[in-house]
N, C-alpha and C. Protein backbone atom coordinates (compact mmCIF):
# COMPACT_ATOMS: atom_id res chain seq x y z
N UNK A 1 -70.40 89.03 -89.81
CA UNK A 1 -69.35 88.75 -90.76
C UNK A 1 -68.32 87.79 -90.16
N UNK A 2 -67.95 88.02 -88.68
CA UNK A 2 -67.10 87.14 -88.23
C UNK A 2 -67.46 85.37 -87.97
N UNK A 3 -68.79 85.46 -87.66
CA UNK A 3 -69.24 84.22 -87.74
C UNK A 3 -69.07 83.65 -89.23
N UNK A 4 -69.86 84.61 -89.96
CA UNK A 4 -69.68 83.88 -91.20
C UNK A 4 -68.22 83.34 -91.62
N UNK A 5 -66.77 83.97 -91.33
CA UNK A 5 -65.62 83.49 -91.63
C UNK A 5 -65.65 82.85 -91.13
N UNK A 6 -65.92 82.09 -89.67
CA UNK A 6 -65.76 81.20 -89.02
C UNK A 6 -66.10 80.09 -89.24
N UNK A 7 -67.61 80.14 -89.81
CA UNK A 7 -68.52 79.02 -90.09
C UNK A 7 -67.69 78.25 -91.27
N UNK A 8 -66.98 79.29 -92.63
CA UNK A 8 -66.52 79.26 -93.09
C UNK A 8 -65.14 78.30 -92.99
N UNK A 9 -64.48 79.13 -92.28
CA UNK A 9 -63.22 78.21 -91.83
C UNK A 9 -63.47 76.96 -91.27
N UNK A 10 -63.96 76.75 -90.78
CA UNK A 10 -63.99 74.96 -90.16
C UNK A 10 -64.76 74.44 -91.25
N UNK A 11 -65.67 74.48 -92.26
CA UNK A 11 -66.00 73.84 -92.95
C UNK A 11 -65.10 73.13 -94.47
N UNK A 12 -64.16 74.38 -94.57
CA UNK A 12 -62.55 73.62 -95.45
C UNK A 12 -61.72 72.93 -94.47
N UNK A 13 -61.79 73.53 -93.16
CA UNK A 13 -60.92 72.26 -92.31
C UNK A 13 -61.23 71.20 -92.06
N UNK A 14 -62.75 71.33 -92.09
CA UNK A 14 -62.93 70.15 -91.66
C UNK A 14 -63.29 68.94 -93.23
N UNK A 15 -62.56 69.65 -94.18
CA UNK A 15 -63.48 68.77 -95.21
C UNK A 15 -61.41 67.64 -95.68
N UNK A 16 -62.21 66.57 -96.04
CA UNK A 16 -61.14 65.72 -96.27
C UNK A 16 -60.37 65.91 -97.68
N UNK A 17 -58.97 65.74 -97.58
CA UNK A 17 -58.28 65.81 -98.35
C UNK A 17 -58.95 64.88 -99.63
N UNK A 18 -58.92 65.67 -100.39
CA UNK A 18 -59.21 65.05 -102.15
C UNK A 18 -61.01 65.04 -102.27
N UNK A 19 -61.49 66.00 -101.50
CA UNK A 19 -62.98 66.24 -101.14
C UNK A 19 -63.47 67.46 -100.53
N UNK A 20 -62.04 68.54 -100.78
CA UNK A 20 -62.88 69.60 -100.30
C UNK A 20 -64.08 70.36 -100.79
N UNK A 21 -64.09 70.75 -102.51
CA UNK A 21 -64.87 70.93 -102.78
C UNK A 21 -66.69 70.58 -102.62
N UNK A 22 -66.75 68.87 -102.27
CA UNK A 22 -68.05 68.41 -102.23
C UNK A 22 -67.98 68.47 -100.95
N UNK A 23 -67.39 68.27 -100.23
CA UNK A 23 -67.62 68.70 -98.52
C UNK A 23 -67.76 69.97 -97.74
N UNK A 24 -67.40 71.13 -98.48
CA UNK A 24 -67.60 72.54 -98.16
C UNK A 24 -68.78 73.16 -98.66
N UNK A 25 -68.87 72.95 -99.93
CA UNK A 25 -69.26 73.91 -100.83
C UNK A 25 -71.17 73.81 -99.86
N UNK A 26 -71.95 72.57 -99.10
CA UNK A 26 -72.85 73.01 -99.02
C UNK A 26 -73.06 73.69 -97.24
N UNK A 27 -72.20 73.64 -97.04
CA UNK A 27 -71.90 73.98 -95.05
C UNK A 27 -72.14 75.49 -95.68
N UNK A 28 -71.13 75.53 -96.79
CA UNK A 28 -70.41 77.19 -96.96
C UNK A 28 -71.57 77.99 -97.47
N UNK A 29 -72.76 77.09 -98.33
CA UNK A 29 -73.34 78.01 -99.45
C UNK A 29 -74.56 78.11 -97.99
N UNK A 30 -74.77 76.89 -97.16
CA UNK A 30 -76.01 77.25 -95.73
C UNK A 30 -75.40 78.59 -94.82
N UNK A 31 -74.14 78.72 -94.40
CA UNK A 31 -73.71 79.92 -93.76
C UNK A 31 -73.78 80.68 -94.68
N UNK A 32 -73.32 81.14 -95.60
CA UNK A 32 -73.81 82.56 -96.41
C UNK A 32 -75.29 82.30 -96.36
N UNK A 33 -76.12 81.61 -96.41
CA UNK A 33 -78.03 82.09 -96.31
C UNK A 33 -77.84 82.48 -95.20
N UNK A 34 -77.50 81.96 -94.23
CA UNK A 34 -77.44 82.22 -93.03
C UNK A 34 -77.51 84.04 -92.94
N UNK A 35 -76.35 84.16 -93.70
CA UNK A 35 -75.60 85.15 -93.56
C UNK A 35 -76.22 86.54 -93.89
N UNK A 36 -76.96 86.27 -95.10
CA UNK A 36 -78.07 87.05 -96.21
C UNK A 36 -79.04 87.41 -94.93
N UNK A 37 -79.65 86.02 -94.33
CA UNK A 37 -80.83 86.22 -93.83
C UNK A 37 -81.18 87.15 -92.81
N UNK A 38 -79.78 86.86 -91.49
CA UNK A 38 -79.37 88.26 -90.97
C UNK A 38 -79.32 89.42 -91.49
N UNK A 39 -78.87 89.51 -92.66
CA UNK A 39 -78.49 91.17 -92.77
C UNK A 39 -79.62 91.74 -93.51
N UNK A 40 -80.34 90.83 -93.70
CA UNK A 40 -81.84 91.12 -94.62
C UNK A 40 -82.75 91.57 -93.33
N UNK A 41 -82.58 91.40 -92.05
CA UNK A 41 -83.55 91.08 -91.21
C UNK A 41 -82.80 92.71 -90.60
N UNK A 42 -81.61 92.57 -90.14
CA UNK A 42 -81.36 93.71 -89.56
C UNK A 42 -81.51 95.39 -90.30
N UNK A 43 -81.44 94.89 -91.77
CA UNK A 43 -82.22 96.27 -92.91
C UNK A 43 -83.13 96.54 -92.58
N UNK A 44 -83.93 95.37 -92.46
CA UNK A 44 -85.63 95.84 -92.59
C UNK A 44 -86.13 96.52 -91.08
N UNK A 45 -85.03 95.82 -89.97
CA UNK A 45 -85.37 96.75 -88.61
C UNK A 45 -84.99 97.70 -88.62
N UNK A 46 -83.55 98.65 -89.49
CA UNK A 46 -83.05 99.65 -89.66
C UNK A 46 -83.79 100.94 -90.27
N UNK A 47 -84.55 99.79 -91.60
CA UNK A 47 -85.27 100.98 -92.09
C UNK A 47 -86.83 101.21 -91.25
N UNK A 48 -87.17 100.42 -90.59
CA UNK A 48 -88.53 100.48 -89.88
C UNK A 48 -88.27 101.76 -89.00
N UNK A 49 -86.53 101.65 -87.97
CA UNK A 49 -86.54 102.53 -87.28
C UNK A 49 -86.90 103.86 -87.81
N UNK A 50 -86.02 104.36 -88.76
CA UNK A 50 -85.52 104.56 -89.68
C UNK A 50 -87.24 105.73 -89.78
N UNK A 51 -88.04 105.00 -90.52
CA UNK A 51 -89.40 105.25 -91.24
C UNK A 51 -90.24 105.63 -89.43
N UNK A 52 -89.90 104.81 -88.50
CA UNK A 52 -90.79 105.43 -87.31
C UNK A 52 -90.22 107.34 -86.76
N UNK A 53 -88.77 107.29 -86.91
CA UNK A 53 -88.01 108.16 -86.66
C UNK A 53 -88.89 109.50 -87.12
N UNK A 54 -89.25 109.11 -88.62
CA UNK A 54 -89.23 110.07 -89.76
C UNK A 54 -91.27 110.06 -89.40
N UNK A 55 -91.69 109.41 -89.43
CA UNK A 55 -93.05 109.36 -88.48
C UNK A 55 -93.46 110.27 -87.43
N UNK A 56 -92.36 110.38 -86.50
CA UNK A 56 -92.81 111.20 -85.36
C UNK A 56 -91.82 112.36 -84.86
N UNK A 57 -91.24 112.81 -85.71
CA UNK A 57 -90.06 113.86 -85.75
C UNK A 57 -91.07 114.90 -85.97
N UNK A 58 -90.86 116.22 -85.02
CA UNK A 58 -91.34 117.52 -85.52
C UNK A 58 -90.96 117.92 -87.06
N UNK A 59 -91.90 118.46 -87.80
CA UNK A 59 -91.23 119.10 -89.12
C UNK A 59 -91.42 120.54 -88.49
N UNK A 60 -90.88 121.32 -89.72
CA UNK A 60 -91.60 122.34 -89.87
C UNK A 60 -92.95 122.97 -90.14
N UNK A 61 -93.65 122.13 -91.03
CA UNK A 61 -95.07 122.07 -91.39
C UNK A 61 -95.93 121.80 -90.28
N UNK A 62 -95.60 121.24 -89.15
CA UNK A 62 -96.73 120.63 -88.43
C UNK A 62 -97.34 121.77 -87.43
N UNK A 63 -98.34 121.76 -87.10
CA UNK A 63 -99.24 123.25 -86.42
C UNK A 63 -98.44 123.38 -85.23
N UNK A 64 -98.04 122.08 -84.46
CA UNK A 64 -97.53 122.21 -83.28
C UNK A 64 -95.88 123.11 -83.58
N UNK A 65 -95.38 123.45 -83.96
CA UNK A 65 -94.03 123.91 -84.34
C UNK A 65 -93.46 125.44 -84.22
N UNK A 66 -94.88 126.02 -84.37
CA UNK A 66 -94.49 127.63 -83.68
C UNK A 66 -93.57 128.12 -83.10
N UNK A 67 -92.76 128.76 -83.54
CA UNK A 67 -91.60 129.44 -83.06
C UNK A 67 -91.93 130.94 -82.17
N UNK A 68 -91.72 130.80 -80.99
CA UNK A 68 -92.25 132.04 -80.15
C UNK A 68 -91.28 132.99 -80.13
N UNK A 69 -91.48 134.63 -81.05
CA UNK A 69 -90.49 135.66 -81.32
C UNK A 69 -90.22 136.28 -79.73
């Protein structure tokens, strides 16, 4: 997120008076993909963990689980 403000910020600074709009708008709209693409990438490793976690966790159901009275 901080990059993205960043990327952000220098791309209105750096855009010229009476031209910010056509000088930002495509820096700004490549850092937000940017931005998507990360957090799309770090979901899908979250939920992988996520799904391996839930993969190899004892349940209750499993034969190995016996509780010794």
């Amino acid at each position: 997120m901080d990059a993205l403000a960043t990327r952000v910020t220098a791309a209105i600074n750096a855009a010229r008076p009476g031209h910010i709009i056509d000088e930002w708008e495509e820096p700004v709209r490549e850092a937000d993909a940017e931005f998507r693409k990360r957090a799309y990438e770090k979901a899908m490793v979250l939920l992988q963990d996520k799904q391996l976690q839930e993969d190899f966790s004892p349940s209750e159901d499993s034969p190995g689980c016996v509780l010794e009275e």
